[in-house]
PDB file of N, CA and C in Angstrom:
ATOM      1  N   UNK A   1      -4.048  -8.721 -26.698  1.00  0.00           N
ATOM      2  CA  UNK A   1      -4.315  -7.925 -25.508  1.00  0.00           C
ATOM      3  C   UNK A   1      -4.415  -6.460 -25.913  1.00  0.00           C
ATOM      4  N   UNK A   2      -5.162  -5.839 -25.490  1.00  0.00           N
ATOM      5  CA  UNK A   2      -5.370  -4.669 -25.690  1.00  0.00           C
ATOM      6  C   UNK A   2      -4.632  -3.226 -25.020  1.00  0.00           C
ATOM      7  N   UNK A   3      -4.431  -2.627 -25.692  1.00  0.00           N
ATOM      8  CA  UNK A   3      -2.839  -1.477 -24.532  1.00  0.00           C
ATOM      9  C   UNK A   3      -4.410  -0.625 -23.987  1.00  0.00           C
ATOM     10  N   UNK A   4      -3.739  -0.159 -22.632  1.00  0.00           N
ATOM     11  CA  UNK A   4      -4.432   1.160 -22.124  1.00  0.00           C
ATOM     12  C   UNK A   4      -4.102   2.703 -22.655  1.00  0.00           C
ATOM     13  N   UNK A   5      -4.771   3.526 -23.340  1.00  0.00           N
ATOM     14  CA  UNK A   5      -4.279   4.863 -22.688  1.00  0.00           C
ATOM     15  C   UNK A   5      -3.013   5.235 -21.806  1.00  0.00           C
ATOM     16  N   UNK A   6      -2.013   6.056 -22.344  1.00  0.00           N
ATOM     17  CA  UNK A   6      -1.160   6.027 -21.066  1.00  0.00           C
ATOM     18  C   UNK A   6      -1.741   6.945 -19.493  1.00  0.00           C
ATOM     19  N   UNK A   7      -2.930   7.729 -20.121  1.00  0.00           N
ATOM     20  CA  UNK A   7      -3.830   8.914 -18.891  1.00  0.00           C
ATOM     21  C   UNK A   7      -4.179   7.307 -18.084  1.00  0.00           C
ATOM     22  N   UNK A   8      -4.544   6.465 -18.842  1.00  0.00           N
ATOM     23  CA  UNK A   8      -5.295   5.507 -17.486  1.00  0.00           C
ATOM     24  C   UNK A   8      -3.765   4.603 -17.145  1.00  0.00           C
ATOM     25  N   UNK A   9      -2.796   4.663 -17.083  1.00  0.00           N
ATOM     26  CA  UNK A   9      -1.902   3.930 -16.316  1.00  0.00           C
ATOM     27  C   UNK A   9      -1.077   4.512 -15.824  1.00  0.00           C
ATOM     28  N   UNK A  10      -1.262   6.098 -15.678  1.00  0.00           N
ATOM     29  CA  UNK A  10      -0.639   6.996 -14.820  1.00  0.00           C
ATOM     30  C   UNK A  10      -1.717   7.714 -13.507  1.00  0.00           C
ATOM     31  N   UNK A  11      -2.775   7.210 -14.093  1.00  0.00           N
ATOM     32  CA  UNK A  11      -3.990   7.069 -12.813  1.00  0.00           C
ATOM     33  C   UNK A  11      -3.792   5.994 -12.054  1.00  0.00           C
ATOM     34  N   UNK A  12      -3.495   4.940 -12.738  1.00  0.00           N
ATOM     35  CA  UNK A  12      -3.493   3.763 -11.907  1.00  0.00           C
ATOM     36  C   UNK A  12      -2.362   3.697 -10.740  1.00  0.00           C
ATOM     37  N   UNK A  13      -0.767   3.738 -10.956  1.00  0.00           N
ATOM     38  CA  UNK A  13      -0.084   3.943 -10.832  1.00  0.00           C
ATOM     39  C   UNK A  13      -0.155   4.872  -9.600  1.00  0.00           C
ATOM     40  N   UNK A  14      -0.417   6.268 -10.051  1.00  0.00           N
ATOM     41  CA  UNK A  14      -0.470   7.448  -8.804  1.00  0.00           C
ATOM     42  C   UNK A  14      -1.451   6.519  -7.891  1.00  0.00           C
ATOM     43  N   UNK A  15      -2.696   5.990  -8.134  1.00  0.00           N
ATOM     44  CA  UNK A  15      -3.240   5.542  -6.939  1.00  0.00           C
ATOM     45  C   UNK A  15      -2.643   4.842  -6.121  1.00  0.00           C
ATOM     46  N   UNK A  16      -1.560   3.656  -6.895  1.00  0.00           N
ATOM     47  CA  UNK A  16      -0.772   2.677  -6.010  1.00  0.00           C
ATOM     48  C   UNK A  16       0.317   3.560  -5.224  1.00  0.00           C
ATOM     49  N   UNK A  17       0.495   4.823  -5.646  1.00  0.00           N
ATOM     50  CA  UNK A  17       1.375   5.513  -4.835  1.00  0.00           C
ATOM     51  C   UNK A  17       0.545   5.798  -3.492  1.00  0.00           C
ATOM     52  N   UNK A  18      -0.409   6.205  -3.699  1.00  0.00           N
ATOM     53  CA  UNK A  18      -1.287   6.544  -2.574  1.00  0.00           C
ATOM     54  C   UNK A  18      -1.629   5.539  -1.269  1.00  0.00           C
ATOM     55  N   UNK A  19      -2.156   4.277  -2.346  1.00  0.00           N
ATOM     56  CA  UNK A  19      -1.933   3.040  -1.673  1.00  0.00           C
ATOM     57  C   UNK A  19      -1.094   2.741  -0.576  1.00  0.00           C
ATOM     58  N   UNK A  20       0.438   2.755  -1.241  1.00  0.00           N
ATOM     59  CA  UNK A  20       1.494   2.292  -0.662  1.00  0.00           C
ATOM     60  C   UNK A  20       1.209   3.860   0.950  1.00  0.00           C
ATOM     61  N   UNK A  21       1.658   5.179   0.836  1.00  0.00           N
ATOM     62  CA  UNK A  21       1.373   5.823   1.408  1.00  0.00           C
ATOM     63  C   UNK A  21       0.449   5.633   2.808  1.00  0.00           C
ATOM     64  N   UNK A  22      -0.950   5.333   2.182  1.00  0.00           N
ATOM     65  CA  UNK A  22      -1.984   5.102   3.245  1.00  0.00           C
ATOM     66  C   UNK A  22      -1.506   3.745   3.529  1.00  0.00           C
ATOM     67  N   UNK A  23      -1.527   2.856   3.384  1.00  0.00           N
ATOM     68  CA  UNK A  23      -0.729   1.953   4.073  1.00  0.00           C
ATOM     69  C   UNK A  23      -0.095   1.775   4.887  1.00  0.00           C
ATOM     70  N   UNK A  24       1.211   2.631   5.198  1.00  0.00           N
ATOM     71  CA  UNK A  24       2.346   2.867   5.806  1.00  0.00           C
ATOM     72  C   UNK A  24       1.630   3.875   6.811  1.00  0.00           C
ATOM     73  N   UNK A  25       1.278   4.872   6.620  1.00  0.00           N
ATOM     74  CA  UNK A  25       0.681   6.175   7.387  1.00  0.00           C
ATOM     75  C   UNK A  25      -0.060   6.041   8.343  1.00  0.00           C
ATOM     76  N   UNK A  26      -1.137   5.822   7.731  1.00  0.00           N
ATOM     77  CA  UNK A  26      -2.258   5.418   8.913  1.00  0.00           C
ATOM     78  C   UNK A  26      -1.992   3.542  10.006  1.00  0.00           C
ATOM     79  N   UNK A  27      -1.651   3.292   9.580  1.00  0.00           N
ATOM     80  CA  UNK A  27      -1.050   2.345  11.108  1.00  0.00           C
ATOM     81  C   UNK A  27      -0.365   3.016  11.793  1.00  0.00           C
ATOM     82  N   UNK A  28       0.476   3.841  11.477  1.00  0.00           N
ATOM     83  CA  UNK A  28       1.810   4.104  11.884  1.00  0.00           C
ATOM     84  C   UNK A  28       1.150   5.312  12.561  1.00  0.00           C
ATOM     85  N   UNK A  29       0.248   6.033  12.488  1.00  0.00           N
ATOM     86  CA  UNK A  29      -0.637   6.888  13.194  1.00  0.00           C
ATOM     87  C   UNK A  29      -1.103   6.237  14.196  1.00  0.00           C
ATOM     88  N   UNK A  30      -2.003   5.461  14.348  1.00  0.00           N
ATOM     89  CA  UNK A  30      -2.700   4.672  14.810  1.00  0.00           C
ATOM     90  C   UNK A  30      -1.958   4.473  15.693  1.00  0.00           C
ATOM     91  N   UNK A  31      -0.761   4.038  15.883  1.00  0.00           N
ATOM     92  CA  UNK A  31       0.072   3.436  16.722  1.00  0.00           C
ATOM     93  C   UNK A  31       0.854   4.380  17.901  1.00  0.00           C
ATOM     94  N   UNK A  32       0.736   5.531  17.033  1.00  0.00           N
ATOM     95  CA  UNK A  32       1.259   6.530  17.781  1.00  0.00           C
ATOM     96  C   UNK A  32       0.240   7.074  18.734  1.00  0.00           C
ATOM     97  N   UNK A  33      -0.890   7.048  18.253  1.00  0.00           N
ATOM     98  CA  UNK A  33      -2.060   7.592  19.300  1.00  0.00           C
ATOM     99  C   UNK A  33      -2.503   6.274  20.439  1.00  0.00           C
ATOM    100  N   UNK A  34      -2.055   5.438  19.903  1.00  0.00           N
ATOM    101  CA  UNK A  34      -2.157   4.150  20.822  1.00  0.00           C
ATOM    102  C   UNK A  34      -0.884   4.746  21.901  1.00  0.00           C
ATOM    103  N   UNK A  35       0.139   4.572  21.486  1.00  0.00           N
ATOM    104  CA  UNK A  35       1.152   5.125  22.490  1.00  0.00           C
ATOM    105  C   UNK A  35       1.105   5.891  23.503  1.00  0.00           C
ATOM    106  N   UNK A  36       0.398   6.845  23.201  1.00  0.00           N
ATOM    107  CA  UNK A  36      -0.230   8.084  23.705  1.00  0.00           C
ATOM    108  C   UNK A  36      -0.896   7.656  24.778  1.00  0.00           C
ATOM    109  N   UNK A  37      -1.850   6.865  24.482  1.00  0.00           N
ATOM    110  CA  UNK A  37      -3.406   6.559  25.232  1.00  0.00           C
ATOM    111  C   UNK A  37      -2.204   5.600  26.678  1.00  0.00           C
ATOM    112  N   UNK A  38      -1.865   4.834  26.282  1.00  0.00           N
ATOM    113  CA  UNK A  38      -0.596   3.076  26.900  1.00  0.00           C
ATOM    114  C   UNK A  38       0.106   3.787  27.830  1.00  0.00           C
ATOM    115  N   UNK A  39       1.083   4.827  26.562  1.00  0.00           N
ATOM    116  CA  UNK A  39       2.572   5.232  27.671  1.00  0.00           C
ATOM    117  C   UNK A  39       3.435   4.234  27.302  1.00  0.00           C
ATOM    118  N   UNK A  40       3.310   3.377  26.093  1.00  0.00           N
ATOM    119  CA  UNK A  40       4.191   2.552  26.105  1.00  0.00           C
ATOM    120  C   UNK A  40       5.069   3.353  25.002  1.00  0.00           C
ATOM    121  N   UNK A  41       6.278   4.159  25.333  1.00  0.00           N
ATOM    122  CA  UNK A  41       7.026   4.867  24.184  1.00  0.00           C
ATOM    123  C   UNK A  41       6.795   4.427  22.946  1.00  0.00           C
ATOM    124  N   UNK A  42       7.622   3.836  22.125  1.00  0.00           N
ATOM    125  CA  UNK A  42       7.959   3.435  20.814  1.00  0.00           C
ATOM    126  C   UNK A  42       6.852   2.334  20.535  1.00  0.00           C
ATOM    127  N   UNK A  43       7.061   1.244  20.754  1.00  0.00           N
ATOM    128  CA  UNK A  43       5.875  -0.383  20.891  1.00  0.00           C
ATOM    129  C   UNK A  43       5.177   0.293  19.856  1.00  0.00           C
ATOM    130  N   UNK A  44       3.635   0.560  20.403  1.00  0.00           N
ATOM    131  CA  UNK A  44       2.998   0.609  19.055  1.00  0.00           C
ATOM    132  C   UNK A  44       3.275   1.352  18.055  1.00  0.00           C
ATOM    133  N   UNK A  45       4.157   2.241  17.947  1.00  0.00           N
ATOM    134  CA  UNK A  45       4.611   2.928  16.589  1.00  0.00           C
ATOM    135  C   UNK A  45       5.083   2.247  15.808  1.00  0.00           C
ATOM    136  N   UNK A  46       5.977   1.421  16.389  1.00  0.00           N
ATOM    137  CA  UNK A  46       7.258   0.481  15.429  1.00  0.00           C
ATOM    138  C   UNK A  46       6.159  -0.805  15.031  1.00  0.00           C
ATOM    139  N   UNK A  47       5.272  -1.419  16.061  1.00  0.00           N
ATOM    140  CA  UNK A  47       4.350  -1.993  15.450  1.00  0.00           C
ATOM    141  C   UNK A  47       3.421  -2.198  14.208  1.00  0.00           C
ATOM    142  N   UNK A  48       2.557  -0.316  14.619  1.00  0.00           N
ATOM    143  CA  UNK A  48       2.083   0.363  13.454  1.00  0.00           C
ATOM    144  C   UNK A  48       3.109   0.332  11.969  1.00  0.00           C
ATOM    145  N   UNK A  49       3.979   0.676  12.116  1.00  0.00           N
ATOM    146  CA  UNK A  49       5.056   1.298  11.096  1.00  0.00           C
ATOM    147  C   UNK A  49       5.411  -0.279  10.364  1.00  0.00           C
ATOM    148  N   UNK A  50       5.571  -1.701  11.365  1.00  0.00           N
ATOM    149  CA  UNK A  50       6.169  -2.465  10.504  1.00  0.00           C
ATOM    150  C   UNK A  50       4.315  -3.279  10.190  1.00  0.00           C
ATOM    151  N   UNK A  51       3.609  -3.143  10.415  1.00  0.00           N
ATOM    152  CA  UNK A  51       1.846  -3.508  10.199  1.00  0.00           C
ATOM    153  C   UNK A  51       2.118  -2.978   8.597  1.00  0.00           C
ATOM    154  N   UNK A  52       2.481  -1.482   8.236  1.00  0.00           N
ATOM    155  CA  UNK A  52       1.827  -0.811   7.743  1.00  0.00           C
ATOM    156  C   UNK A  52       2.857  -1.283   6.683  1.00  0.00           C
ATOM    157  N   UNK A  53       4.133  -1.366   6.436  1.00  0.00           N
ATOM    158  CA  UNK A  53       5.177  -1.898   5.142  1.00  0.00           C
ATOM    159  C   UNK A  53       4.503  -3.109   4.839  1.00  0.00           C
ATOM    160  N   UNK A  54       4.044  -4.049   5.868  1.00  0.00           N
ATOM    161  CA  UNK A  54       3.879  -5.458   5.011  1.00  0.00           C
ATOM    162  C   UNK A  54       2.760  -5.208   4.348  1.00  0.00           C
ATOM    163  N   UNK A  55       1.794  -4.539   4.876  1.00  0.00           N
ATOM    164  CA  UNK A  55       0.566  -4.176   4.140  1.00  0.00           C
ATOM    165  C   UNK A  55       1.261  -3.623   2.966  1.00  0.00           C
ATOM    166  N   UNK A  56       1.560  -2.783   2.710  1.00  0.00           N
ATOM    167  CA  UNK A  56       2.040  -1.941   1.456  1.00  0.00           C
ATOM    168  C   UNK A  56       2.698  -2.883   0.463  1.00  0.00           C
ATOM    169  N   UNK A  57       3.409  -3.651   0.842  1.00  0.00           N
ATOM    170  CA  UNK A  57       4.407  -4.673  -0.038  1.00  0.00           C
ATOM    171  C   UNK A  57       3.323  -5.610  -0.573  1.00  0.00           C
ATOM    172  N   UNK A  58       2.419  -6.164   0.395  1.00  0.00           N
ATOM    173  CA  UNK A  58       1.784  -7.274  -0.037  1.00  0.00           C
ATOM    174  C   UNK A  58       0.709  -6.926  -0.923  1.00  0.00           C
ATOM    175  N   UNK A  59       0.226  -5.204  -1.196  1.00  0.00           N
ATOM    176  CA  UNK A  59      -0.850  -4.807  -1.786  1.00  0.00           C
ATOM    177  C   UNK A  59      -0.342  -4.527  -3.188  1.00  0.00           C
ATOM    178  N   UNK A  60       1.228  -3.761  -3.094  1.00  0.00           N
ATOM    179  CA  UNK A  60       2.049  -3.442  -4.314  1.00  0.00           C
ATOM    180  C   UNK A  60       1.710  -4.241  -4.849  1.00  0.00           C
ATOM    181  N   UNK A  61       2.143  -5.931  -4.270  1.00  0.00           N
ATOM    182  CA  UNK A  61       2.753  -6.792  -5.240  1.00  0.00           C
ATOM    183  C   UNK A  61       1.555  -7.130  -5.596  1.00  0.00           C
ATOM    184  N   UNK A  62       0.232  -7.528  -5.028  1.00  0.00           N
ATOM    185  CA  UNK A  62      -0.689  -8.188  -5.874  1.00  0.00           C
ATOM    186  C   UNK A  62      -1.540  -6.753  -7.094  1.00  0.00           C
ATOM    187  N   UNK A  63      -0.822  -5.958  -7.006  1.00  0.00           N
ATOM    188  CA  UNK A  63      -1.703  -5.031  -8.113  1.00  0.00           C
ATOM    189  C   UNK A  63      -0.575  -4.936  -8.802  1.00  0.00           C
ATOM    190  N   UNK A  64       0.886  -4.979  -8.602  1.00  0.00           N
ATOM    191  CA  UNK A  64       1.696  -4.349  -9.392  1.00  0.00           C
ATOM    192  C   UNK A  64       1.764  -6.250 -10.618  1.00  0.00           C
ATOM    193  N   UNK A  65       1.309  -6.965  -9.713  1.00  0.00           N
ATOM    194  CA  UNK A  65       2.178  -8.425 -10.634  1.00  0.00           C
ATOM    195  C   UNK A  65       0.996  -8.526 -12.060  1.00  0.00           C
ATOM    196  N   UNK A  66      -0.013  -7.672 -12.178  1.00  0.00           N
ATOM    197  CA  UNK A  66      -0.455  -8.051 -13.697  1.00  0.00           C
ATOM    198  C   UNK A  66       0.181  -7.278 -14.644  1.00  0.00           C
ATOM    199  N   UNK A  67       0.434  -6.540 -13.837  1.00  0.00           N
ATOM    200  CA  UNK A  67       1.488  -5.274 -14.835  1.00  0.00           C
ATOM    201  C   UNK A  67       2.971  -6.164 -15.308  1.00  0.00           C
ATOM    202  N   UNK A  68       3.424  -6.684 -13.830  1.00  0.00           N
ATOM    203  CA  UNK A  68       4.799  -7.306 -14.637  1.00  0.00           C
ATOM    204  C   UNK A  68       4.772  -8.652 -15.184  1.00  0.00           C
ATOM    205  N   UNK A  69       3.782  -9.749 -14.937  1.00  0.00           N
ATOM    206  CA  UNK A  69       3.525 -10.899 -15.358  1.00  0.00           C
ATOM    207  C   UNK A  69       2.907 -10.757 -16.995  1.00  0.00           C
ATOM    208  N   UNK A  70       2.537  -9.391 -17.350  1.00  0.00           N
ATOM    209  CA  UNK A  70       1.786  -9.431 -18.855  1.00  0.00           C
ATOM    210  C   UNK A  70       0.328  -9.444 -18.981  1.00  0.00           C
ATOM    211  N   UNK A  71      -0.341  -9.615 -17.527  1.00  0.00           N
ATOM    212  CA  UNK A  71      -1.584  -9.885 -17.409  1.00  0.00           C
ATOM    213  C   UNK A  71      -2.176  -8.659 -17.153  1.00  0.00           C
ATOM    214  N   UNK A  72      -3.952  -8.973 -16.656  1.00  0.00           N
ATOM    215  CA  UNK A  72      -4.123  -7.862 -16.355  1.00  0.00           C
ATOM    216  C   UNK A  72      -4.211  -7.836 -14.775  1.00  0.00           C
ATOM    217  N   UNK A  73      -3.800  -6.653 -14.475  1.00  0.00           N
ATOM    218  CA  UNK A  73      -4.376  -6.402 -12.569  1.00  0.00           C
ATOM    219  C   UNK A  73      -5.545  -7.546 -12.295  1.00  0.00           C
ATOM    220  N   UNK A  74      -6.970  -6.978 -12.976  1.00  0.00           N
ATOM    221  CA  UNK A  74      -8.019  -7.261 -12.711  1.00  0.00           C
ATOM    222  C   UNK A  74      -8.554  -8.833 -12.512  1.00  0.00           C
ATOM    223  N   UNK A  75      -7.532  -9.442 -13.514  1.00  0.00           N
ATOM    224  CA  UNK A  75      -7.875 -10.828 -13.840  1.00  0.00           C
ATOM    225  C   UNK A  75      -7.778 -11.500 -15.350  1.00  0.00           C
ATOM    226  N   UNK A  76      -8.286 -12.520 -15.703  1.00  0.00           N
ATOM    227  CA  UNK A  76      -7.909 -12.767 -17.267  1.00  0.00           C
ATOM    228  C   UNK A  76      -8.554 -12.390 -17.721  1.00  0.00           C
ATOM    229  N   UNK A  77      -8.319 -12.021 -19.601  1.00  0.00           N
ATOM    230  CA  UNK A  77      -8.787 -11.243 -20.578  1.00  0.00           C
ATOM    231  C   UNK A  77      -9.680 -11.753 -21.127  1.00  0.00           C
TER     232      UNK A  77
END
């Protein structure tokens, strides 16, 4: 298997930070301007907010598991 550059797995990485971020953020926005529009206080925020973790967890894990399984992200070598 071939190693990366460490510049390209600290690119990669910061993006999954971003990832995780927009993930969480923008539902959790979304939800709040939904609120807004409804009048329903909290509801769609906490909605947005728990939308936006499972998204984040479930995106981590399928980009983060070639990294910890030995493989690659992308697919086999």
């Amino acid at each position: 298997m071939r190693r990366r550059p460490r510049w390209v797995l600290a690119a990669q990485f910061t993006g999954l930070g971003w990832y995780i971020a927009a993930a969480i953020v923008a539902p959790t926005l979304l939800g709040v301007w939904v609120d807004g529009k409804v009048g329903s206080a909290p509801l769609f925020l906490l909605l947005g907010l728990l939308l936006g973790v499972v998204v984040a967890f479930y995106g981590t894990y399928k980009m983060a598991s070639g990294y910890l399984g030995g493989g690659s992200p992308e697919g086999r070598d």
